[in-house]
C-alpha atoms as a PDB file:
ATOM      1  CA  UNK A   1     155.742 121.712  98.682  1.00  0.00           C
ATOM      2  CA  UNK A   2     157.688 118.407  97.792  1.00  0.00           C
ATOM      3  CA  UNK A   3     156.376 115.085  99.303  1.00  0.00           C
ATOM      4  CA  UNK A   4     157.473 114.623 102.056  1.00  0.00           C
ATOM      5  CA  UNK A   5     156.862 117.736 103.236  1.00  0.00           C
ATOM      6  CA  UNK A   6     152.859 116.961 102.565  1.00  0.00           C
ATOM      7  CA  UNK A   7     153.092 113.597 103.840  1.00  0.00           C
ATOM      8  CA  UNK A   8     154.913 115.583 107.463  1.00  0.00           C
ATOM      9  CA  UNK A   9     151.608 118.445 107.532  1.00  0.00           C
ATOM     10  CA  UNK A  10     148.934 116.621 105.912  1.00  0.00           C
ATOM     11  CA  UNK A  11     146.640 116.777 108.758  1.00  0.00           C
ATOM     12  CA  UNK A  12     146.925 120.241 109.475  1.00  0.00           C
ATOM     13  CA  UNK A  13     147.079 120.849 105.419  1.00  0.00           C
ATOM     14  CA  UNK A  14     143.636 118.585 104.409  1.00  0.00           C
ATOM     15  CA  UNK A  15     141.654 121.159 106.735  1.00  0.00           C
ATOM     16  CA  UNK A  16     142.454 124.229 104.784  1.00  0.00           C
ATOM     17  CA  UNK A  17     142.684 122.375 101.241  1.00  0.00           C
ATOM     18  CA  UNK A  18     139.140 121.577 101.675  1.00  0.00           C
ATOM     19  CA  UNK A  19     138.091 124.826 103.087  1.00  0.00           C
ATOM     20  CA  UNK A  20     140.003 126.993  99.978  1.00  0.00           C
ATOM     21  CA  UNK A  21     139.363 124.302  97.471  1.00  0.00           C
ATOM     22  CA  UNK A  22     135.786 122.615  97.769  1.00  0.00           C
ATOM     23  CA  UNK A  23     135.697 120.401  95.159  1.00  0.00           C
ATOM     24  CA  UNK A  24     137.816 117.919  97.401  1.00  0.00           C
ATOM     25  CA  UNK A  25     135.916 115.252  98.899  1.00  0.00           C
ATOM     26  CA  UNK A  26     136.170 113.478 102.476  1.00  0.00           C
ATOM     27  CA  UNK A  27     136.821 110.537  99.930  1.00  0.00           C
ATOM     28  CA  UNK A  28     139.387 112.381  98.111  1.00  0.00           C
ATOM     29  CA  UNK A  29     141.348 113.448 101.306  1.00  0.00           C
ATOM     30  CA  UNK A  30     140.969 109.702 102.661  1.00  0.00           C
ATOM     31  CA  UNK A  31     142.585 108.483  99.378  1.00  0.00           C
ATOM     32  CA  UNK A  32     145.632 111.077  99.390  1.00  0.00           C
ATOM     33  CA  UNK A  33     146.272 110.283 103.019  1.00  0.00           C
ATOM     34  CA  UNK A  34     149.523 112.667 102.333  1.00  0.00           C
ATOM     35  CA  UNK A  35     150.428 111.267  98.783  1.00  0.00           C
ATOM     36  CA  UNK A  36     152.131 113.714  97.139  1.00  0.00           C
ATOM     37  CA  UNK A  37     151.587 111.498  93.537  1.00  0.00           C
ATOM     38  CA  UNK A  38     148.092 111.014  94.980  1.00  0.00           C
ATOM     39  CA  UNK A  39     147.140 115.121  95.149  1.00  0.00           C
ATOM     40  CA  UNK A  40     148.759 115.695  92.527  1.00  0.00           C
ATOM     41  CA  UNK A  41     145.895 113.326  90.516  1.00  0.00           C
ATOM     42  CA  UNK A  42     143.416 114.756  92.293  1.00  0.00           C
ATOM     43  CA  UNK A  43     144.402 118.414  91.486  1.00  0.00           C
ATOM     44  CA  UNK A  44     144.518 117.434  87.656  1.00  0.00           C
ATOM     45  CA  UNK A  45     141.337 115.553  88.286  1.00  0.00           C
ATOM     46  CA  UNK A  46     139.053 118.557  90.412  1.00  0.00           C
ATOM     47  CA  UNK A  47     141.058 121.618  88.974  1.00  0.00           C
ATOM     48  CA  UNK A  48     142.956 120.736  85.948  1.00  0.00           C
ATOM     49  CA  UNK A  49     142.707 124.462  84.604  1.00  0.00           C
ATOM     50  CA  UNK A  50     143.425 125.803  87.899  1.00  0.00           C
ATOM     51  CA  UNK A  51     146.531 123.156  88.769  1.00  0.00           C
ATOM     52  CA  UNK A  52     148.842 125.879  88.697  1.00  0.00           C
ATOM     53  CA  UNK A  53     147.471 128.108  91.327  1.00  0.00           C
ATOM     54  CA  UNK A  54     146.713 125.664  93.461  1.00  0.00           C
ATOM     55  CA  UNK A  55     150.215 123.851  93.381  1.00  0.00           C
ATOM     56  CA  UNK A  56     151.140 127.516  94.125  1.00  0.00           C
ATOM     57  CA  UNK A  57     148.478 128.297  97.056  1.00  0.00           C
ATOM     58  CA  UNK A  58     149.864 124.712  98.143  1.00  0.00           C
ATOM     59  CA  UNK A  59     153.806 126.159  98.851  1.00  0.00           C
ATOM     60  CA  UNK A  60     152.817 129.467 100.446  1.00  0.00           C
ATOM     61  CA  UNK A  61     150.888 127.572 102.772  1.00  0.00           C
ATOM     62  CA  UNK A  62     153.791 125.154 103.657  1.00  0.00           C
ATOM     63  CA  UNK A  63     155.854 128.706 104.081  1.00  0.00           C
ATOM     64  CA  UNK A  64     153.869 130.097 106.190  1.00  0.00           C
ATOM     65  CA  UNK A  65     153.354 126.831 108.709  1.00  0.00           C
ATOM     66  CA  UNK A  66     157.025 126.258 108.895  1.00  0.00           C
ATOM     67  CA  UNK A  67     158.236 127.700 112.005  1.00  0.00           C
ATOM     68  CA  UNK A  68     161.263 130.466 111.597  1.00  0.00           C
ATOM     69  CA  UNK A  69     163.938 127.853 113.260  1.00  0.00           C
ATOM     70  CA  UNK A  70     163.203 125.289 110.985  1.00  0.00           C
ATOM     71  CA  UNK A  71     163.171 127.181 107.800  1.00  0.00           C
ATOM     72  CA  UNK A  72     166.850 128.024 108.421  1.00  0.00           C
ATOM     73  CA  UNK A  73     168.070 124.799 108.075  1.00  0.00           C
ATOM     74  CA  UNK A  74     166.244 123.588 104.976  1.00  0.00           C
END
């Protein structure tokens, strides 16, 4: 998942970050606000030993949301 494709989903993302991935606070998802540097920071900061799975869990969710048509053209 690059940037802007957080910054497009992050309301439907936030919801399901928070519900895999507890340690995130209300504060932390008000901060990110979609900012791909921003949850980045916080990944290192909650998860540091577990950055790479969750960076991971992050791109199959963004496969899985993006309808069939629109995957095509990317």
């Amino acid at each position: 998942m690059n940037a802007d494709q957080l910054k497009g989903q992050w309301k439907q993302f936030k919801g399901e970050l928070k519900q895999q991935y507890g340690k995130f606070t209300d504060d932390d998802l008000t901060q990110i606000e979609g900012n791909y540097e921003k949850f980045v920071g916080k990944i290192q900061e909650r998860y540091g030993d577990k950055k790479d799975e969750l960076m991971k869990w992050a791109d199959q969710w963004h496969q899985k949301s993006v309808p069939d048509d629109i995957k095509t053209r990317m």
